[in-house]
Protein backbone atom coordinates (compact mmCIF):
# COMPACT_ATOMS: atom_id res chain seq x y z
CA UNK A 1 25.66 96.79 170.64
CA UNK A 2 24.75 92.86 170.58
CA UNK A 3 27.28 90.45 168.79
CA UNK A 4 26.46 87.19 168.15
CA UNK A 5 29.86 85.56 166.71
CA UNK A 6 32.29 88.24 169.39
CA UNK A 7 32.37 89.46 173.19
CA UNK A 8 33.62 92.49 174.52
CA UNK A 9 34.50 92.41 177.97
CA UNK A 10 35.77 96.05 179.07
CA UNK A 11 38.49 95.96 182.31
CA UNK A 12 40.55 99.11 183.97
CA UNK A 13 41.44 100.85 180.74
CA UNK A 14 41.53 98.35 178.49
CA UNK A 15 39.03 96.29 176.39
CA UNK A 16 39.45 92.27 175.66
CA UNK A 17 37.46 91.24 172.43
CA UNK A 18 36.85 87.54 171.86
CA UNK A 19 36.35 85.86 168.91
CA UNK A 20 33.83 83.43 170.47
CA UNK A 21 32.92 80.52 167.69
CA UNK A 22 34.75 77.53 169.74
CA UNK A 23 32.59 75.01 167.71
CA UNK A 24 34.43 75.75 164.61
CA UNK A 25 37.54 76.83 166.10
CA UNK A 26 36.52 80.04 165.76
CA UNK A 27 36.58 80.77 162.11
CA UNK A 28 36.38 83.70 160.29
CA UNK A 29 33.91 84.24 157.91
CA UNK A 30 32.25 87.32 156.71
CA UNK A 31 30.34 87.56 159.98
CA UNK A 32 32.98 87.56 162.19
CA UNK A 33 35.00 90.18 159.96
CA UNK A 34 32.03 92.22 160.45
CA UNK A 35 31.21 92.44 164.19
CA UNK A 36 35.13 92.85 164.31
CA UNK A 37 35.15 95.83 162.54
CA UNK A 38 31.90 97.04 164.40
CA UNK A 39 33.46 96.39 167.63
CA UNK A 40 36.37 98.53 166.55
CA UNK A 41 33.91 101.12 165.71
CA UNK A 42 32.97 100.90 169.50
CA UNK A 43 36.19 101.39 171.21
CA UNK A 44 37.20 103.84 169.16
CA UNK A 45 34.43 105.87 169.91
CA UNK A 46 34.37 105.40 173.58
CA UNK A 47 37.77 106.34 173.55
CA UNK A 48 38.22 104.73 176.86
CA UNK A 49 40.57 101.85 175.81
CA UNK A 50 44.27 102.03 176.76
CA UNK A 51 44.81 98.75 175.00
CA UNK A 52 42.59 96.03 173.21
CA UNK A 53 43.51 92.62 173.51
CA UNK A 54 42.17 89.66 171.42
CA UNK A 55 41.49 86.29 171.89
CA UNK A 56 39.77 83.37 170.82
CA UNK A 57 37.23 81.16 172.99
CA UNK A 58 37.92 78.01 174.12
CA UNK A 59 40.63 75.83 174.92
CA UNK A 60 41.38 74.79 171.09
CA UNK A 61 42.08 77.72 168.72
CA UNK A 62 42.73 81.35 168.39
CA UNK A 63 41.43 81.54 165.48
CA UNK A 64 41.77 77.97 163.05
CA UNK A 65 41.10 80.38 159.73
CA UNK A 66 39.12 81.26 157.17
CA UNK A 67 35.59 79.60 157.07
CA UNK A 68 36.08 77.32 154.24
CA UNK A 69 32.56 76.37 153.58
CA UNK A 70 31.96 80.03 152.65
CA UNK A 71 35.25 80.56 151.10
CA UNK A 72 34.43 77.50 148.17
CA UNK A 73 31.02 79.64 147.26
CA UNK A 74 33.01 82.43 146.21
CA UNK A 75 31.72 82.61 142.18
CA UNK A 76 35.09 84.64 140.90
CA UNK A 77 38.34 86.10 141.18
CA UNK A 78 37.34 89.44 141.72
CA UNK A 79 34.77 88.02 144.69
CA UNK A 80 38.05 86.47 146.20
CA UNK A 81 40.16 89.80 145.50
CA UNK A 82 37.14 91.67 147.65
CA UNK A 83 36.67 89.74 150.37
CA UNK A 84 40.82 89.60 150.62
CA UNK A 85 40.96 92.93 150.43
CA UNK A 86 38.15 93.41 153.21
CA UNK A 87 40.35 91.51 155.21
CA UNK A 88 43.44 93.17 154.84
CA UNK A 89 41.97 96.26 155.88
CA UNK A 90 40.28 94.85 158.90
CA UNK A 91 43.64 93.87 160.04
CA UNK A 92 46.01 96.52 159.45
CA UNK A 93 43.20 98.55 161.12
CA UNK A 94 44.09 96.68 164.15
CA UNK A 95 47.94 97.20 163.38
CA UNK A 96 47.47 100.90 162.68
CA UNK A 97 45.45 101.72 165.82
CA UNK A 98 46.63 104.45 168.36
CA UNK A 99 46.17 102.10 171.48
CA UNK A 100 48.63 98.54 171.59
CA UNK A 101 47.41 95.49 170.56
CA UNK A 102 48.13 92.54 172.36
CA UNK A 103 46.91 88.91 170.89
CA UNK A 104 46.46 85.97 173.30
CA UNK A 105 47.24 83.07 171.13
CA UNK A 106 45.62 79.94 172.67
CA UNK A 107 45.94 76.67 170.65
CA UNK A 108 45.67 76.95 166.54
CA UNK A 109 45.85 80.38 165.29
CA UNK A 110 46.03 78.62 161.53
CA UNK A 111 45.65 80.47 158.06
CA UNK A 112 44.19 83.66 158.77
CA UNK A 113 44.05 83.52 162.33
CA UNK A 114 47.57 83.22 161.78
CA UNK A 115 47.39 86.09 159.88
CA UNK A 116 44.90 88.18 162.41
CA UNK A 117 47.52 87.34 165.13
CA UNK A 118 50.49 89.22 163.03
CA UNK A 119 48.79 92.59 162.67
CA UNK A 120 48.75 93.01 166.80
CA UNK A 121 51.88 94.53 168.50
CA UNK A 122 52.25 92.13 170.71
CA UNK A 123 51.91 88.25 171.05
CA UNK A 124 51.13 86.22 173.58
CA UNK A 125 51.18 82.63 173.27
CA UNK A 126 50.05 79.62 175.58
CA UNK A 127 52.56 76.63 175.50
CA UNK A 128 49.84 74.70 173.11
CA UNK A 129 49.93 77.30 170.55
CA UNK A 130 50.28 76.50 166.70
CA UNK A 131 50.88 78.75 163.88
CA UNK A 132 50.74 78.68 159.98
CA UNK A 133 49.95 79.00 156.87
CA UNK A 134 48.38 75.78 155.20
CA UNK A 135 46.79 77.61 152.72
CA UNK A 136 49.00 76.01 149.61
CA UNK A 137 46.88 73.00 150.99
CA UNK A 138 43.60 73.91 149.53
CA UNK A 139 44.97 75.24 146.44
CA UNK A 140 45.29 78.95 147.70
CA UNK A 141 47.72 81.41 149.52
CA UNK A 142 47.02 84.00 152.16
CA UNK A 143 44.90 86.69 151.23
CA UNK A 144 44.78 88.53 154.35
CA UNK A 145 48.69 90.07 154.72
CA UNK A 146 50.62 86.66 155.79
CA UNK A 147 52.86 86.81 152.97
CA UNK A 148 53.72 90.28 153.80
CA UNK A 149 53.88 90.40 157.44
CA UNK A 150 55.50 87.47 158.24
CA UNK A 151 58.04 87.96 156.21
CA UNK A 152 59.04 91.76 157.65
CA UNK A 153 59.26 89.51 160.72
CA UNK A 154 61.35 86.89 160.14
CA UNK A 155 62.93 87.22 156.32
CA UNK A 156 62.55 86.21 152.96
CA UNK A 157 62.97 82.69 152.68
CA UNK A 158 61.51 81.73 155.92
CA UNK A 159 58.27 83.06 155.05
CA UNK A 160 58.53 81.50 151.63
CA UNK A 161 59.30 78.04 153.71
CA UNK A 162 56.39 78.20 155.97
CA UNK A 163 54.19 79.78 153.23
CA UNK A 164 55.10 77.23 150.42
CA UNK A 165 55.41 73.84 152.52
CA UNK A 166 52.42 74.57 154.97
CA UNK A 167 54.16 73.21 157.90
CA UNK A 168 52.99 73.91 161.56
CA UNK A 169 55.52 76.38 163.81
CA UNK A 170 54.41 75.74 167.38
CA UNK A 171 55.29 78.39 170.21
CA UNK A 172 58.74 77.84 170.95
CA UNK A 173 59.87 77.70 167.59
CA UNK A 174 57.80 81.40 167.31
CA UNK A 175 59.62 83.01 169.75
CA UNK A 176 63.08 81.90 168.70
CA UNK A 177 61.41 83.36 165.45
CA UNK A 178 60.47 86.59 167.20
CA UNK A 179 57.01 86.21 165.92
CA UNK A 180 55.84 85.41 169.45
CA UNK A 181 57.03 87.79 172.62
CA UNK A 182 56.32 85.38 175.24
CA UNK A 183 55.40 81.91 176.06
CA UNK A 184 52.51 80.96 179.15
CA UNK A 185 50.58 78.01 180.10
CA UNK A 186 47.65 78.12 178.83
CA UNK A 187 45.62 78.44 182.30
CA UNK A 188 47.74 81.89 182.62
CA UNK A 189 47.44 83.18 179.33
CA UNK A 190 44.34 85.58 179.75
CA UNK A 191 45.45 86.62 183.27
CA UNK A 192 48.94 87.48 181.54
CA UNK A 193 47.52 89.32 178.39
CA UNK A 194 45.05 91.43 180.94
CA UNK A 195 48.38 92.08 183.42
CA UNK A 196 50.28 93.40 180.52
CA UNK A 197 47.02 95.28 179.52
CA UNK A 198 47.20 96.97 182.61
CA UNK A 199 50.83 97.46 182.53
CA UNK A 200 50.97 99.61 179.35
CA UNK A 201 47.67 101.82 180.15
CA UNK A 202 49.52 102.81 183.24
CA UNK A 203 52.10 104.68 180.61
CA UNK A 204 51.69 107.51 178.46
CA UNK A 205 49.44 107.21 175.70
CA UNK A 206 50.50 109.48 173.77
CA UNK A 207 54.28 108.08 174.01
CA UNK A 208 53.06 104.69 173.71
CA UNK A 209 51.24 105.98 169.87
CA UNK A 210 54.12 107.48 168.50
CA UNK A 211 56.08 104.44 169.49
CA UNK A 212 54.11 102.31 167.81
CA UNK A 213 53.55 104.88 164.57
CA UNK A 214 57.20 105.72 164.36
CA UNK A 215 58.02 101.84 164.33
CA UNK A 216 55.04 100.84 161.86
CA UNK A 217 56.27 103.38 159.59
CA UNK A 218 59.91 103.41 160.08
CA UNK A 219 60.13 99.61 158.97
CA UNK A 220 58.78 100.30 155.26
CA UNK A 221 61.45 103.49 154.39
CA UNK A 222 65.13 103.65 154.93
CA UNK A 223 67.33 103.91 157.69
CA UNK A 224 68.01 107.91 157.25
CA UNK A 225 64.27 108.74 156.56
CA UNK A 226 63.44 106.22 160.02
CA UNK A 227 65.92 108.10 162.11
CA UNK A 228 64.02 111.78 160.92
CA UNK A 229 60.96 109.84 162.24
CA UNK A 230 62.22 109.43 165.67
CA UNK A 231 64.06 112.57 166.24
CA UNK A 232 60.33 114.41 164.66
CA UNK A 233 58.26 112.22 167.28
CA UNK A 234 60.46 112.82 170.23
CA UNK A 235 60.36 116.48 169.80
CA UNK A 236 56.77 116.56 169.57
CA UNK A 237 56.83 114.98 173.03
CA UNK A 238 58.18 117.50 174.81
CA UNK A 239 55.12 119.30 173.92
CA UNK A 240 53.02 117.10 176.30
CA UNK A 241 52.11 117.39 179.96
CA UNK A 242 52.94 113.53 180.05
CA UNK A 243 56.52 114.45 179.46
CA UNK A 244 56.68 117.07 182.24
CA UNK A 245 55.03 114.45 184.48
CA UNK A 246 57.18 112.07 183.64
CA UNK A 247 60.37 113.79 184.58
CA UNK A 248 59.21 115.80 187.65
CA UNK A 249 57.98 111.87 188.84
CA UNK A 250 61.61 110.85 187.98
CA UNK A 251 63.28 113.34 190.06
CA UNK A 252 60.69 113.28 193.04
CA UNK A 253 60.95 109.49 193.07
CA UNK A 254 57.40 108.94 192.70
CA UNK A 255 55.23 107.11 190.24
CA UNK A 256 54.13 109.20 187.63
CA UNK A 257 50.10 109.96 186.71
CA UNK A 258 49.99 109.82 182.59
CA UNK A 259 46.81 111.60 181.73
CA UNK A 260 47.34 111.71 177.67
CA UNK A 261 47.63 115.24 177.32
């Protein structure tokens, strides 16, 4: 499949898509949302992907948000509710697949890139980085999940700070924040993201989805109904061949050979 506004460039197991519209920071509009999902479609299918990573070309932005020039033809409120909606799906897509999800956060991730870069499992940020929310600039407020992720990650009132005043966070102040797992230069950032890439494809799959699941789904009950999560997904475990690898590779002191089954 031909993209015009993405690239997919396919390594050892995993898959890096790039949102690839440096002219205008890479933007999303409508387009973009699109080949996204379509390039979903694709790795999902091939089912050869350990673990997508996403980026944004060139050296200034992730992704500097929503295209505005489209956004201001939008005729009515229930135009804006759809194409929010669209969006919201799009991401927690990305947030609810079986594989991890690792975004490499280069320069301005702004808006809803801000809000594309909180649905991944995993972010990645280059010393440049910059994150927020300005929408309360232009008269709006995220429509694509920022109000509800970002506040699962760092609380109530700091969301409402960032969310309300518009202000800038840049990357060390999102990983004291825990929005951000790690902090590169930028010349390393891709090479990292692609290294760590590498590193969780080498371990089981199957572990590595119910990790994910169990943690995704654990966060929105209680503590009691979280725990029955956990002790339900490790038991299922021991069903797997990856289990028995992993413990006979344990005890024979060799690396084990995770084949997802």
């Amino acid at each position: 499949m031909e993209f015009n506004q993405i690239t997919l460039e396919m390594g050892d197991g995993w898959t890096l898509l790039t949102i690839n519209r440096p002219t205008v920071m890479n933007a999303l509009n409508q387009e973009t949302l699109r080949e996204i999902e379509q390039a979903l479609d694709q790795v999902e299918a091939q089912k050869k992907t350990g673990a997508l990573i996403l980026a944004g070309a060139g050296e200034k932005a992730f992704v500097a948000g929503a295209d505005i020039s489209e956004l201001r033809q939008l005729q009515s409120a229930s135009d804006a509710e759809r194409l929010a909606s669209w969006g919201q799906r799009l991401f927690s897509r990305l947030e609810e697949m079986p594989i991890p999800v690792i975004m490499a956060v280069n320069g301005y991730a702004l808006g809803g890139g801000f809000e594309l870069a909180l649905s991944g499992d995993i972010l990645l940020a280059s010393e440049r980085a910059q994150f927020g929310l300005p929408e309360i600039h232009l008269g709006v407020m995220p429509g694509y999940g920022g109000t509800q992720r970002l506040v699962r990650l760092v609380g109530k009132n700091t969301a409402k700070y960032y969310a309300m005043t518009g202000e800038r966070m840049d990357a060390d102040t999102a990983l004291q924040l825990g929005i951000v797992q790690k902090v590169v230069p930028s010349a390393d950032l891709l090479q990292e993201a692609k290294g760590l890439a590498a590193q969780l494809t080498a371990q089981a799959p199957i572990a590595l989805r119910y990790i994910k699941q169990t943690i995704n789904q654990g966060i929105e009950t209680d503590l009691r109904t979280g725990l029955q999560l956990e002790a339900s997904s490790f038991g299922l475990l021991f069903h797997t061949q990856d289990r028995m690898e992993g413990m006979n590779a344990f005890l024979e002191k060799r690396k084990p050979s995770f084949r997802g089954e």
